[in-house]
N, C-alpha and C. Protein backbone atom coordinates (compact mmCIF):
# COMPACT_ATOMS: atom_id res chain seq x y z
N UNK A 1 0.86 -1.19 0.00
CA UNK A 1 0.00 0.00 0.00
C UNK A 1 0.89 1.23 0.00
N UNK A 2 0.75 1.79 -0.89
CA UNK A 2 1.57 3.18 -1.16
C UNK A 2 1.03 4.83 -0.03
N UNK A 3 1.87 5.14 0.88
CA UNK A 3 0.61 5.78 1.61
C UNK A 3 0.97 7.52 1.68
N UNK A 4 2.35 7.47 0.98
CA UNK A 4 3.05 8.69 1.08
C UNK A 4 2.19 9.21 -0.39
N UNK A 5 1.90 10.65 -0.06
CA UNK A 5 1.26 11.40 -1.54
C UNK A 5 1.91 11.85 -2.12
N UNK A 6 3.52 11.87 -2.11
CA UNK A 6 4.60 12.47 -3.05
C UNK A 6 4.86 11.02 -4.02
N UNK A 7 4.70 10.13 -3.90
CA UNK A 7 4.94 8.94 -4.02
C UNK A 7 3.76 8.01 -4.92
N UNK A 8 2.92 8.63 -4.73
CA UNK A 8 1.70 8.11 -5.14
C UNK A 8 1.92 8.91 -6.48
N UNK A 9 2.10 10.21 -6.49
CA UNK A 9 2.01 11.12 -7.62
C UNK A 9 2.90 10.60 -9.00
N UNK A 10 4.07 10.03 -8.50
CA UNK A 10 5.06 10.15 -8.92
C UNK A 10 4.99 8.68 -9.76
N UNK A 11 3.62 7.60 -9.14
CA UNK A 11 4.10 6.37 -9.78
C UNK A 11 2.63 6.25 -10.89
N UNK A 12 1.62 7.50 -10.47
CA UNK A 12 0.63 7.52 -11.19
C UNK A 12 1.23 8.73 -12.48
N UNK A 13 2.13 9.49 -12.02
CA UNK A 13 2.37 10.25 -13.35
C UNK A 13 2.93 8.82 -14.43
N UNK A 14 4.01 8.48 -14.06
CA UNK A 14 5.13 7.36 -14.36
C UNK A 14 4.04 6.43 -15.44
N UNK A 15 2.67 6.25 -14.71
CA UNK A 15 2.10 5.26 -15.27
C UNK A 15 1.49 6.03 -16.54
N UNK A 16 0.81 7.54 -16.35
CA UNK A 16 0.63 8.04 -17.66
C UNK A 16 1.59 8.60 -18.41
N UNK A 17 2.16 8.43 -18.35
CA UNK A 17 3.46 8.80 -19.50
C UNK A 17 4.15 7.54 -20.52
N UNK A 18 3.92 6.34 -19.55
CA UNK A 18 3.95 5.27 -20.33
C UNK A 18 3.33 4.95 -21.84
N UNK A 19 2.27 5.58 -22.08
CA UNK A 19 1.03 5.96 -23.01
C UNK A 19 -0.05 5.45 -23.17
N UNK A 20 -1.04 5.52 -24.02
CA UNK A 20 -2.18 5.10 -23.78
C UNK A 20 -2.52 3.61 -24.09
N UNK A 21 -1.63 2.82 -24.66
CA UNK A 21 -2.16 1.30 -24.87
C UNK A 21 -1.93 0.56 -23.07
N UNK A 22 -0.71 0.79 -22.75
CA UNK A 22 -0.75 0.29 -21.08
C UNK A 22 -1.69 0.97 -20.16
N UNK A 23 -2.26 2.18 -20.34
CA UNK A 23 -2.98 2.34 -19.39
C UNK A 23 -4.33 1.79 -19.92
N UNK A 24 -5.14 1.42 -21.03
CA UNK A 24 -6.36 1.08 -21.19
C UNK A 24 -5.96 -0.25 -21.09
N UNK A 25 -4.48 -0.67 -20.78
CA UNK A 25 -4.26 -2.70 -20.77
C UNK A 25 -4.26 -2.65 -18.97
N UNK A 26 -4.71 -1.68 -18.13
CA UNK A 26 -4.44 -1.41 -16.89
C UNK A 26 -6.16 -0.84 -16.31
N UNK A 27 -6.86 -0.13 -16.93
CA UNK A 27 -7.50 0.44 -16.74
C UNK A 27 -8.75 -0.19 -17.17
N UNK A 28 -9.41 -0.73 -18.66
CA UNK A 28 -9.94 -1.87 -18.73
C UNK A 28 -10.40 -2.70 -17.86
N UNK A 29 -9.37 -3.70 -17.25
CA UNK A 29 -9.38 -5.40 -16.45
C UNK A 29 -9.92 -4.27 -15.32
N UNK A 30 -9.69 -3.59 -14.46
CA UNK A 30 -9.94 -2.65 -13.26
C UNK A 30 -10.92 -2.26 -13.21
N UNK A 31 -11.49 -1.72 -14.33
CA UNK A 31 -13.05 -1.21 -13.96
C UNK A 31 -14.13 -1.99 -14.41
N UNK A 32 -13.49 -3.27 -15.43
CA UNK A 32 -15.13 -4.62 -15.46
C UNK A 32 -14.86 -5.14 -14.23
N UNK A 33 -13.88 -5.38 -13.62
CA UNK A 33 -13.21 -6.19 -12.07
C UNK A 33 -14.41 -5.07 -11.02
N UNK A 34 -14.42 -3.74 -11.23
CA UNK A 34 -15.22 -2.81 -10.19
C UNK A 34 -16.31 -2.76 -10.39
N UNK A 35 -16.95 -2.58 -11.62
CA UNK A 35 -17.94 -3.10 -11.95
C UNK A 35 -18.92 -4.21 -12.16
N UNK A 36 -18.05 -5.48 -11.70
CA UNK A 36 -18.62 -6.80 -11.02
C UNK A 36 -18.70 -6.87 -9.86
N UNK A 37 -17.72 -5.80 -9.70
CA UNK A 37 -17.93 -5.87 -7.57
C UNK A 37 -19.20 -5.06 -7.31
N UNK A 38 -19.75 -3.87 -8.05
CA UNK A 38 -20.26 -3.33 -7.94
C UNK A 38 -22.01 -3.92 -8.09
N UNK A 39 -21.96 -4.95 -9.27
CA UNK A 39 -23.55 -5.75 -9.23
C UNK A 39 -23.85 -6.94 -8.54
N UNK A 40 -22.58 -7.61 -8.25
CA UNK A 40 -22.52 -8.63 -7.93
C UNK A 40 -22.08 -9.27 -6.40
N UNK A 41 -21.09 -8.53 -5.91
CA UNK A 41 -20.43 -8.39 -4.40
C UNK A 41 -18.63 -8.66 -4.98
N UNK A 42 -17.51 -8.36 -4.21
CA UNK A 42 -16.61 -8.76 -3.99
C UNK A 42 -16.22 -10.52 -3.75
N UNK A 43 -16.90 -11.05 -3.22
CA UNK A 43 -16.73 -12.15 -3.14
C UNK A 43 -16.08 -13.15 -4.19
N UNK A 44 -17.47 -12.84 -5.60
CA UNK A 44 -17.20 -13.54 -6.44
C UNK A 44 -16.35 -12.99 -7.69
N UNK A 45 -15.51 -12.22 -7.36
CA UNK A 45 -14.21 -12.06 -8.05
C UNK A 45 -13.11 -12.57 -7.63
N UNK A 46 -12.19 -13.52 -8.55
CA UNK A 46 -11.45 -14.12 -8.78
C UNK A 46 -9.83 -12.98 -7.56
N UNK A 47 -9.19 -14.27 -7.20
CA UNK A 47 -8.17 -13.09 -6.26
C UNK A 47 -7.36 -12.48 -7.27
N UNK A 48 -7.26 -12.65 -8.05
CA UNK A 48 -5.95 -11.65 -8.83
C UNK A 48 -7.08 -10.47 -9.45
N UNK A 49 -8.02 -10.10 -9.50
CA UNK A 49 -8.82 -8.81 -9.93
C UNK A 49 -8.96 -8.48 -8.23
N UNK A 50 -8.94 -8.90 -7.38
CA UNK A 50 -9.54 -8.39 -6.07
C UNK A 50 -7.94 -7.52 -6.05
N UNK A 51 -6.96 -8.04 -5.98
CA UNK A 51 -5.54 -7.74 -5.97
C UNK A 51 -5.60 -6.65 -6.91
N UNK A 52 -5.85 -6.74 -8.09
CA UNK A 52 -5.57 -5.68 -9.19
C UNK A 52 -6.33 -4.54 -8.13
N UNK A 53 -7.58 -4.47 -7.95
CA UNK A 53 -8.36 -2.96 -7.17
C UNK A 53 -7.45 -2.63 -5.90
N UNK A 54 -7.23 -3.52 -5.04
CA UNK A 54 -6.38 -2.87 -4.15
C UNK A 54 -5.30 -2.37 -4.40
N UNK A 55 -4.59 -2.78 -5.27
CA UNK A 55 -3.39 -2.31 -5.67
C UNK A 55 -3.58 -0.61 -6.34
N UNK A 56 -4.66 -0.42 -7.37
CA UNK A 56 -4.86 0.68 -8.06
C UNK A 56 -5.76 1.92 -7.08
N UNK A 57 -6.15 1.12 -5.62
CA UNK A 57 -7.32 2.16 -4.70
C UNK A 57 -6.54 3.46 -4.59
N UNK A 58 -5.23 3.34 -3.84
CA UNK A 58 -5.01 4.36 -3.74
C UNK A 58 -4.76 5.53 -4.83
N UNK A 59 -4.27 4.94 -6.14
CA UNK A 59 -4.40 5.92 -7.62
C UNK A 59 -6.13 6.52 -7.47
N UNK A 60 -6.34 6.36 -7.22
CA UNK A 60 -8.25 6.58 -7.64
C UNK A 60 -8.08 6.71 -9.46
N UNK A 61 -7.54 5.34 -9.89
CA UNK A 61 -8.08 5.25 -11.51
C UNK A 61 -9.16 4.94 -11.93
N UNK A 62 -9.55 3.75 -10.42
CA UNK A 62 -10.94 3.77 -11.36
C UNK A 62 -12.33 3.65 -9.93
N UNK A 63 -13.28 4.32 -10.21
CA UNK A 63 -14.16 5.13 -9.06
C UNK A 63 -15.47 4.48 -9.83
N UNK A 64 -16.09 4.71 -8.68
CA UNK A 64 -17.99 4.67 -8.65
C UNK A 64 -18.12 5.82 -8.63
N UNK A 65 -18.39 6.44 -9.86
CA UNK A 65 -18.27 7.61 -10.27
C UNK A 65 -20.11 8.60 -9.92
N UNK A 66 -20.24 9.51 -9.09
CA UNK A 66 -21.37 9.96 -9.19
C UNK A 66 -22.05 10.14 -7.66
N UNK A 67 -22.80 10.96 -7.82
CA UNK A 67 -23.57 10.87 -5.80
C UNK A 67 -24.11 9.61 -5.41
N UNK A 68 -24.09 8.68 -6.46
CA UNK A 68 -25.59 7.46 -6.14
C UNK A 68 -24.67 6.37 -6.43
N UNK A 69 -23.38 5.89 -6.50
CA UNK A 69 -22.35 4.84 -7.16
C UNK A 69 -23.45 3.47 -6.35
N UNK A 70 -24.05 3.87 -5.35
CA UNK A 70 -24.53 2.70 -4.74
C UNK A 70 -26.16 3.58 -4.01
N UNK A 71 -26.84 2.34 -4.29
CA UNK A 71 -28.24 3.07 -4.73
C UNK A 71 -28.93 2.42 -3.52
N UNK A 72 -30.23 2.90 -2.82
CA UNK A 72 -30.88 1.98 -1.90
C UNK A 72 -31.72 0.71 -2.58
N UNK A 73 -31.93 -0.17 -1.93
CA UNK A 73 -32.70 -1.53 -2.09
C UNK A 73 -34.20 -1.53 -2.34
N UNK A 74 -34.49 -0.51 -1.61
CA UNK A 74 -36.39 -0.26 -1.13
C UNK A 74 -36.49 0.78 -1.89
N UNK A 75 -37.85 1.37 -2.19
CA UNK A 75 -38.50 2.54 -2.49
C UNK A 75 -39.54 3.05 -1.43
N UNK A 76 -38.89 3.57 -0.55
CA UNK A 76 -40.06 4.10 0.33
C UNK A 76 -40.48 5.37 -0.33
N UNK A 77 -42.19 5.59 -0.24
CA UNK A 77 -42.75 6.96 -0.90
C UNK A 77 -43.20 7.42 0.24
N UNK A 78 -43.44 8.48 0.10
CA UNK A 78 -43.80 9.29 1.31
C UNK A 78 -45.40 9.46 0.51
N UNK A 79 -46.80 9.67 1.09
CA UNK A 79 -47.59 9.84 0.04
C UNK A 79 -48.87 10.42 1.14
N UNK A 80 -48.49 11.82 0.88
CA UNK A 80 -49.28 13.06 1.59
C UNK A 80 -50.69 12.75 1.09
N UNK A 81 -52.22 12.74 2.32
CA UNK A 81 -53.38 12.73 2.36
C UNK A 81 -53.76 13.82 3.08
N UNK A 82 -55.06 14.69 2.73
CA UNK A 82 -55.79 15.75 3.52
C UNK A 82 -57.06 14.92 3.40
N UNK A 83 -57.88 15.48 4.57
CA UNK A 83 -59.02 15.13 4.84
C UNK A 83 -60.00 16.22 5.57
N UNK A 84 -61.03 16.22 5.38
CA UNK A 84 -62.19 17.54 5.92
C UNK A 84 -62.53 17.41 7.44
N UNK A 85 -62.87 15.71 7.55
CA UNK A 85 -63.35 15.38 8.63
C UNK A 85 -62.55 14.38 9.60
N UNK A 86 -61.33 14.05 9.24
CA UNK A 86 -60.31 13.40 9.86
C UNK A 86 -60.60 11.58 9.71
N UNK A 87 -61.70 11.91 9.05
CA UNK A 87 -61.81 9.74 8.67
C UNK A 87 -61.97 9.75 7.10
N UNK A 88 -62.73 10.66 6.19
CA UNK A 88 -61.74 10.45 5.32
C UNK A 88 -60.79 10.58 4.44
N UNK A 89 -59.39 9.91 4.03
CA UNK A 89 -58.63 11.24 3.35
C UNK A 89 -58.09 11.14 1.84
N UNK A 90 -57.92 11.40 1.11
CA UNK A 90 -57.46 11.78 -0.03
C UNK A 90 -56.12 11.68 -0.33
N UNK A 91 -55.52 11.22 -1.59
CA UNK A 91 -53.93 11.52 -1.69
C UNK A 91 -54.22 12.79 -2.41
N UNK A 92 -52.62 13.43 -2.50
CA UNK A 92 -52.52 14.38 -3.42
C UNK A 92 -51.91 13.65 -4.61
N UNK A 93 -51.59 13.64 -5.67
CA UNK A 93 -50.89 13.08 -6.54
C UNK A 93 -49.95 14.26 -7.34
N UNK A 94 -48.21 13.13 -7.05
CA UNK A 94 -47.13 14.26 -7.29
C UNK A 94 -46.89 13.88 -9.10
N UNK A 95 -46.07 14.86 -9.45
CA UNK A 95 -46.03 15.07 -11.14
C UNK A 95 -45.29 13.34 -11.20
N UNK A 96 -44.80 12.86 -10.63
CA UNK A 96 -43.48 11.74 -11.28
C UNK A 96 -43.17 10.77 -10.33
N UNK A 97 -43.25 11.22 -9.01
CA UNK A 97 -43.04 9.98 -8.20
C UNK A 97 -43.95 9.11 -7.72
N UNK A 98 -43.97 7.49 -7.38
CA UNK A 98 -44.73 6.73 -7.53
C UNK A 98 -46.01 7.51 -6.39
N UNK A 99 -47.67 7.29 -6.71
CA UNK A 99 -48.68 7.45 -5.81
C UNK A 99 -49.52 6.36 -6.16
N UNK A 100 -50.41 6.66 -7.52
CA UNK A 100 -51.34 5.78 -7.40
C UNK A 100 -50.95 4.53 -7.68
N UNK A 101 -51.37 3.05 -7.52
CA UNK A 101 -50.79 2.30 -7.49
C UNK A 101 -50.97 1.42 -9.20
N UNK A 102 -51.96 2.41 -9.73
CA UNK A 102 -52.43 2.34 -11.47
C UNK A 102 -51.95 3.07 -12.28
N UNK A 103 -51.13 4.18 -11.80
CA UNK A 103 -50.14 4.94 -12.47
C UNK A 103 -49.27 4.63 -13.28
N UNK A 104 -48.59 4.41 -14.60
CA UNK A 104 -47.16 3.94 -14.87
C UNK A 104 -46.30 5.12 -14.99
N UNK A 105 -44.95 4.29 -14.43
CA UNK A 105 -43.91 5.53 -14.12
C UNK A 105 -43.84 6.13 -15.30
N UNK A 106 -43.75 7.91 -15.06
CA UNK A 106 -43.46 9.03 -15.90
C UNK A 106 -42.55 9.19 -16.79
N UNK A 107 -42.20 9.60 -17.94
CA UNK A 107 -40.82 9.85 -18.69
C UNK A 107 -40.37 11.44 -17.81
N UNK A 108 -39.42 11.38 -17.21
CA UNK A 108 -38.56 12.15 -16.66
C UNK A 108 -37.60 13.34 -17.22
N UNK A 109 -36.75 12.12 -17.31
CA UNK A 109 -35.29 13.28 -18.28
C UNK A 109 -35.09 13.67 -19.47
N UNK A 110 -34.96 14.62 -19.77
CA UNK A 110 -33.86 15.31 -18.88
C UNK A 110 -34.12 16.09 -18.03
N UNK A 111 -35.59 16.36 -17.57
CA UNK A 111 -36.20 17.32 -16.62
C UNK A 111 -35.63 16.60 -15.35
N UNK A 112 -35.27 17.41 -14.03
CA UNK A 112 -35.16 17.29 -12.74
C UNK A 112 -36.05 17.73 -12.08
N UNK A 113 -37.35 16.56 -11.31
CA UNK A 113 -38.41 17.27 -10.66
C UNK A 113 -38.00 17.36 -9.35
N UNK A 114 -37.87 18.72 -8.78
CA UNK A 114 -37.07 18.96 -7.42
C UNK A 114 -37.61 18.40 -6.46
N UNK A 115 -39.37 18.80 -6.43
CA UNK A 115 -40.02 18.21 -5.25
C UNK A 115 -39.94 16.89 -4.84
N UNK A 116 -40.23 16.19 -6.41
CA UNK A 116 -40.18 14.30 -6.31
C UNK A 116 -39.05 14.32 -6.16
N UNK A 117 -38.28 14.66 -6.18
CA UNK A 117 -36.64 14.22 -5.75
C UNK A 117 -36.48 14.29 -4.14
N UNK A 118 -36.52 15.47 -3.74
CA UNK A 118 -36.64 15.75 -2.47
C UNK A 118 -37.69 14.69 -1.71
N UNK A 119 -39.04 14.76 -2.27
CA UNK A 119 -39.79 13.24 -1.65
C UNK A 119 -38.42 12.08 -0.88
N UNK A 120 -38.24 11.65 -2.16
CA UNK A 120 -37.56 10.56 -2.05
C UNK A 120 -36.25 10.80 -1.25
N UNK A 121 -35.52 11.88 -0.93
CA UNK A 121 -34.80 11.70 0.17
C UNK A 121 -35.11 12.10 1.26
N UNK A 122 -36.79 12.51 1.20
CA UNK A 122 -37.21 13.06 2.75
C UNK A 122 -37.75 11.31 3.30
N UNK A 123 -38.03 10.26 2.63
CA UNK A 123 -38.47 9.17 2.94
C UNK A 123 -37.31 8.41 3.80
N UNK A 124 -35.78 8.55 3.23
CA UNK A 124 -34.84 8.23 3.45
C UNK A 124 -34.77 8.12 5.62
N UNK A 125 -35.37 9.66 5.85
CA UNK A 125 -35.21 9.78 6.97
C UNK A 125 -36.35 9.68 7.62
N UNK A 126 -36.66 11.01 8.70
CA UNK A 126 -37.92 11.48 9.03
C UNK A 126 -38.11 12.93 8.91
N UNK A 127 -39.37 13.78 9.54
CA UNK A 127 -39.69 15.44 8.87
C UNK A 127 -38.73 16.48 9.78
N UNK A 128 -38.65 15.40 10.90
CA UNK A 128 -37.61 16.35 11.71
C UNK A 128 -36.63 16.53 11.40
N UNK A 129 -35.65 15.45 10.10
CA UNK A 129 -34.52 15.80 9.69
C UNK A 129 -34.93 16.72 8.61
N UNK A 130 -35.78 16.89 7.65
CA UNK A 130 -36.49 18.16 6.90
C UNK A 130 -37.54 18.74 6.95
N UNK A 131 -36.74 19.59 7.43
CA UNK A 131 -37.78 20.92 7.96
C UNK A 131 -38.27 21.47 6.93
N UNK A 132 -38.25 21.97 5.69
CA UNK A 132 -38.65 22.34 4.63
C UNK A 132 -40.36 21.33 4.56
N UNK A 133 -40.06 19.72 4.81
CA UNK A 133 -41.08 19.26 4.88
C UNK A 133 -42.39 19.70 5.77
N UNK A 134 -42.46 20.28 6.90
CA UNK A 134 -43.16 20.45 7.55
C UNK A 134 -44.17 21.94 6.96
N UNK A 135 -43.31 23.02 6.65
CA UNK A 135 -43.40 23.82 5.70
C UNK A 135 -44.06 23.79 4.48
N UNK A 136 -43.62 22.42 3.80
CA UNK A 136 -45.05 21.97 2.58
C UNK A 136 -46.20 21.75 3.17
N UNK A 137 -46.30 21.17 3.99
CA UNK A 137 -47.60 20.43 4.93
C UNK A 137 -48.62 21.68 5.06
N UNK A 138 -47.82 22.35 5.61
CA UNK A 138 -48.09 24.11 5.95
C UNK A 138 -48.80 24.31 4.73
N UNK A 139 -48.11 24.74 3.45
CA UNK A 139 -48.68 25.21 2.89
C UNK A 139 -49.80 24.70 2.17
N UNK A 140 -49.69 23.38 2.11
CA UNK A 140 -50.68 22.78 1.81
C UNK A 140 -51.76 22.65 2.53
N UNK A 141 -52.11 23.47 3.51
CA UNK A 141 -52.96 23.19 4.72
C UNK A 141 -53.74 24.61 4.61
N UNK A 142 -52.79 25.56 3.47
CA UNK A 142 -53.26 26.83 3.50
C UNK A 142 -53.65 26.83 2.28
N UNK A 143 -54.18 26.14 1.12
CA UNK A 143 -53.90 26.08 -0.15
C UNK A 143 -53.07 26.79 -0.93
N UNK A 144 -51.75 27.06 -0.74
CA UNK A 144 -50.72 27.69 -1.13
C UNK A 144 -50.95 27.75 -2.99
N UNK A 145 -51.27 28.54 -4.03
CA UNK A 145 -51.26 28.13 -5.28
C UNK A 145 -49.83 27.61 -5.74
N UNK A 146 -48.69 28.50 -5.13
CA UNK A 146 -47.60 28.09 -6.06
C UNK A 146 -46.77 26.83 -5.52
N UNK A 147 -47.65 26.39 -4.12
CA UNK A 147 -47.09 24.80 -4.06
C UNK A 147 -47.86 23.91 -4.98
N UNK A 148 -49.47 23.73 -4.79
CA UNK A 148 -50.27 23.11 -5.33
C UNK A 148 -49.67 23.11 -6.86
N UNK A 149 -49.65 23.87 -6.87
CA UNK A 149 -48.77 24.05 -8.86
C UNK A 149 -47.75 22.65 -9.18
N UNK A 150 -46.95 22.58 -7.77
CA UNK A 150 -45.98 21.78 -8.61
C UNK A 150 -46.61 20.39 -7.95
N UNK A 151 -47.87 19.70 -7.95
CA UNK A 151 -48.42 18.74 -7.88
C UNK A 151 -48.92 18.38 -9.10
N UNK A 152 -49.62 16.82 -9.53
CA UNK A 152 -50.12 17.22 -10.29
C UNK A 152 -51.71 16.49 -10.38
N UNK A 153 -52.33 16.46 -8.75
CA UNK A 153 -53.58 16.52 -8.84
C UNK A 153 -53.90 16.76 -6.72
N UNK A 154 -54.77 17.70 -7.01
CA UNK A 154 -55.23 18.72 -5.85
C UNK A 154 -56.26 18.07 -5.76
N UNK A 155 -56.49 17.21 -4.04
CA UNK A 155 -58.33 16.80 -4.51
C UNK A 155 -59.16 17.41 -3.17
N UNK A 156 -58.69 18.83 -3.02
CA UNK A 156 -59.51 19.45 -2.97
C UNK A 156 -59.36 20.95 -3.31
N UNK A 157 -60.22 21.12 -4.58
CA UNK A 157 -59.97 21.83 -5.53
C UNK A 157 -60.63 22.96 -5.32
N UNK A 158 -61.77 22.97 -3.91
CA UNK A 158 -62.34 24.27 -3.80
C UNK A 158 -62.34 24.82 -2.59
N UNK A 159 -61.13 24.51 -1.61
CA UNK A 159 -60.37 25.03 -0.67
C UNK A 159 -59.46 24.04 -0.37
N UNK A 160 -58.52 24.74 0.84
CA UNK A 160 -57.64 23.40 0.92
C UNK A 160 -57.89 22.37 2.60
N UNK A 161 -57.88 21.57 2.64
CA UNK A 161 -58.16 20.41 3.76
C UNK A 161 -58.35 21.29 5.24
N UNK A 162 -59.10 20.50 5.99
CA UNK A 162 -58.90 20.60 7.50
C UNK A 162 -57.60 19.71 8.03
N UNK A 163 -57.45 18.65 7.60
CA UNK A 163 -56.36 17.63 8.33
C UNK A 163 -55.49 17.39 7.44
N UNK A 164 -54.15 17.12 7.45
CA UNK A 164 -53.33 16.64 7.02
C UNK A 164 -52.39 15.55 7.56
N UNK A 165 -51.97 14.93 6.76
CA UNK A 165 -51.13 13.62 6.99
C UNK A 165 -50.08 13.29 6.53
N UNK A 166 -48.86 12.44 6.23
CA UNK A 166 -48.19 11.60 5.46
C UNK A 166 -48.02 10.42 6.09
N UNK A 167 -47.99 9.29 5.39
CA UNK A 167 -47.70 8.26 5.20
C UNK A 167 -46.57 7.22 4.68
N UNK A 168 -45.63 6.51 5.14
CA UNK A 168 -44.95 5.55 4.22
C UNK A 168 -45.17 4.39 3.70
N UNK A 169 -45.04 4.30 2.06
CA UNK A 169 -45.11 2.85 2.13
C UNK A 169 -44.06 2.29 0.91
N UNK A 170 -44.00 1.21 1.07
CA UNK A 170 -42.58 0.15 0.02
C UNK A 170 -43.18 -0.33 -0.74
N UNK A 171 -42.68 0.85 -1.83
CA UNK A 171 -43.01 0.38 -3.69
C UNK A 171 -42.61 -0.95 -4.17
N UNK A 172 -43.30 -1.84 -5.11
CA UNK A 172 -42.63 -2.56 -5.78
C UNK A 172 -43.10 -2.57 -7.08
N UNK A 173 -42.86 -2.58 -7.53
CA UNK A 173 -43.30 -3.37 -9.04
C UNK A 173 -43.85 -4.33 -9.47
N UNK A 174 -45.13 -4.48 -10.24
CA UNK A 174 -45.78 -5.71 -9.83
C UNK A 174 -44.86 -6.29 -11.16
N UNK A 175 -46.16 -7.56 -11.36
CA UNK A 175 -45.13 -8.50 -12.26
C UNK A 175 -46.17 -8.36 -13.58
N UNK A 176 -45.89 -8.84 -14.74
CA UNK A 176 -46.96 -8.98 -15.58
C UNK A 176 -48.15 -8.94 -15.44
N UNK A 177 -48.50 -10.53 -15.13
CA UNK A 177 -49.54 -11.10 -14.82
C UNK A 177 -50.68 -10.40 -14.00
N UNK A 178 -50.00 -9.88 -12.80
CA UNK A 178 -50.89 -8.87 -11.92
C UNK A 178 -51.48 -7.57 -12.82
N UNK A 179 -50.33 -6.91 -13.18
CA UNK A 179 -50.85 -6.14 -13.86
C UNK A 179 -51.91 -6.15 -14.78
N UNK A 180 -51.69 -7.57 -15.99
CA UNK A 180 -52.82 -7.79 -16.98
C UNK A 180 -53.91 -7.64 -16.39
N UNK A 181 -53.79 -8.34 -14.87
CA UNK A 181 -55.21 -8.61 -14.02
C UNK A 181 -55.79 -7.88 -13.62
N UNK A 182 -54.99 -6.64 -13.32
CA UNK A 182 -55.50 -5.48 -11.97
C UNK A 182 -55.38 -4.11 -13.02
N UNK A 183 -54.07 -4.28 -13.67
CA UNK A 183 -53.86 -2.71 -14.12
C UNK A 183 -53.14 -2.08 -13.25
N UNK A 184 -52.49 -2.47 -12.43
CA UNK A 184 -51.65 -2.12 -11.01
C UNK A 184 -50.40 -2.22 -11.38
N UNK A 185 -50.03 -0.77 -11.86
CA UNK A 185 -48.42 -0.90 -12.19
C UNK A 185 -47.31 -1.25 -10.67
N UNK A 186 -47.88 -1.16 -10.01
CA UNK A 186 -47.07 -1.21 -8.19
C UNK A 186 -48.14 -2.01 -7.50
N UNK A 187 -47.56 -2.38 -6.42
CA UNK A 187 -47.98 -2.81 -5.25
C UNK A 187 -47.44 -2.50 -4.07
N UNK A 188 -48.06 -2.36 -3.22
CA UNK A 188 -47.14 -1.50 -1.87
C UNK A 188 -47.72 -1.81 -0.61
N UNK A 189 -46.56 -1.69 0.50
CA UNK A 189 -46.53 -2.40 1.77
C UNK A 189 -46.45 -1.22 2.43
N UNK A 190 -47.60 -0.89 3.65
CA UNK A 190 -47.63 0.17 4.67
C UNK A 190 -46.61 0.01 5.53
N UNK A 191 -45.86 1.20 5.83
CA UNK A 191 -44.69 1.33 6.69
C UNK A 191 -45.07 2.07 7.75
N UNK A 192 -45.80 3.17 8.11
CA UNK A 192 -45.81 3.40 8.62
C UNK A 192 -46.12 4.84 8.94
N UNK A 193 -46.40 5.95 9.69
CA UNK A 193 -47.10 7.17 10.06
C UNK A 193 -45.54 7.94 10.05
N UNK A 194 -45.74 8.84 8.97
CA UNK A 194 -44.80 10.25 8.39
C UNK A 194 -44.45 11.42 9.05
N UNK A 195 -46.15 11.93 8.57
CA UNK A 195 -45.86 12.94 9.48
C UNK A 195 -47.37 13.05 10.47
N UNK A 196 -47.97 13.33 11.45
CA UNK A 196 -48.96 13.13 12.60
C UNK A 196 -49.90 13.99 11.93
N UNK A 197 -51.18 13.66 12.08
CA UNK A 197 -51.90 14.55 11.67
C UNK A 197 -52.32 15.65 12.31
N UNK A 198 -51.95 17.11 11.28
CA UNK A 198 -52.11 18.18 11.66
C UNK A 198 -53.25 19.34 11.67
N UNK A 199 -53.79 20.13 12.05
CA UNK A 199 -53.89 20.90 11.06
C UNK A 199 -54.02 22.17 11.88
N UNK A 200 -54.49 23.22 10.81
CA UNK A 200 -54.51 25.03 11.35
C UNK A 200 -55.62 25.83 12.05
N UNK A 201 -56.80 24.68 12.07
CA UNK A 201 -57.56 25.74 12.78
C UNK A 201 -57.73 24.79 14.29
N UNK A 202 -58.30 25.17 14.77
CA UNK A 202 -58.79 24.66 16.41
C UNK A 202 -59.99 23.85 16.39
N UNK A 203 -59.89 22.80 16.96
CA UNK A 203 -60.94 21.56 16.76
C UNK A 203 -62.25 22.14 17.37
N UNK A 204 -63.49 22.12 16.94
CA UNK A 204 -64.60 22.70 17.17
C UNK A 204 -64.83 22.22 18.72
């Protein structure tokens, strides 16, 4: 393990100056070798590619390149309900991230939808780690127009709720067959109470 950084510099310059057929005869075997570790586990790579990555870690030649190199397992949605009378409630439905369970997923990119993005890493945690979340709730409790805007169905369209809620639950994907049957692009498992139900005026 090379651990000095004058040293490191000096054997990664060394190696590009050599030219470009040794480094793609170096660089190549290293990143299908990282890229099997990466779908598959470490395990089932052979010891002389496990050897090749340790040997090249400290160069950083070849990386899991990106914020997400390793992605979560689950899809938890977060999936906000208002209600008038507190028994019964309504989803809102967001532009792109999974809600109804008859929905099929949206074409996206190259657009970045901030809110559905943010969803999905406010699920990650809870509202106390985003505060911004509590703040939507808010405004949604006030019928805010320029939140409601970036939804893309309000179901209550001629003021906004007495109660509010969120909810978690674990997306999956159904399989064919279900679908032919149901029309149910997802299926989903209740996780559990989001955010408590709130709301702005004073209980009669």
């Amino acid at each position: 393990m090379l651990r000095s950084t004058w040293l490191r510099r000096v054997v990664t310059a060394a190696g590009l100056v050599r030219g470009s057929r040794l480094d793609g005869a170096r660089i190549l075997p290293a990143s299908v070798a990282q890229m099997a570790g990466r779908f598959w586990g470490g395990t089932v790579l052979p010891q002389p590619a496990i050897r090749l990555l340790n040997w090249l870690s400290p160069f950083h030649i070849v990386n899991g390149y990106g914020l997400f190199a390793v992605m979560t397992t689950s899809r938890l949605e977060i999936v906000v309900e208002g209600s008038m009378d507190g028994t019964t409630w309504s989803d809102y439905e967001f532009k792109y991230k999974p809600g109804d369970v008859r929905r099929p997923p949206p074409w996206v990119e190259p657009h970045q939808p901030r809110l559905d993005w943010q969803m999905w890493f406010a699920a990650l945690g809870n509202y106390q780690e985003n505060r911004w979340f509590v703040n939507f709730m808010v405004r949604l409790l006030e019928g805010s127009p320029a939140v409601l805007g970036l939804l893309q169905k309000n179901p209550f369209p001629t003021g906004p709720p007495r109660y509010i809620r969120a909810l978690v639950y674990d997306y999956h994907f159904t399989d064919f067959a279900t679908r032919r049957a149901t029309g149910n692009w997802w299926r989903r498992e209740f996780k559990g109470s989001y955010f408590p139900v709130a709301s702005l005026r004073q209980n009669p």
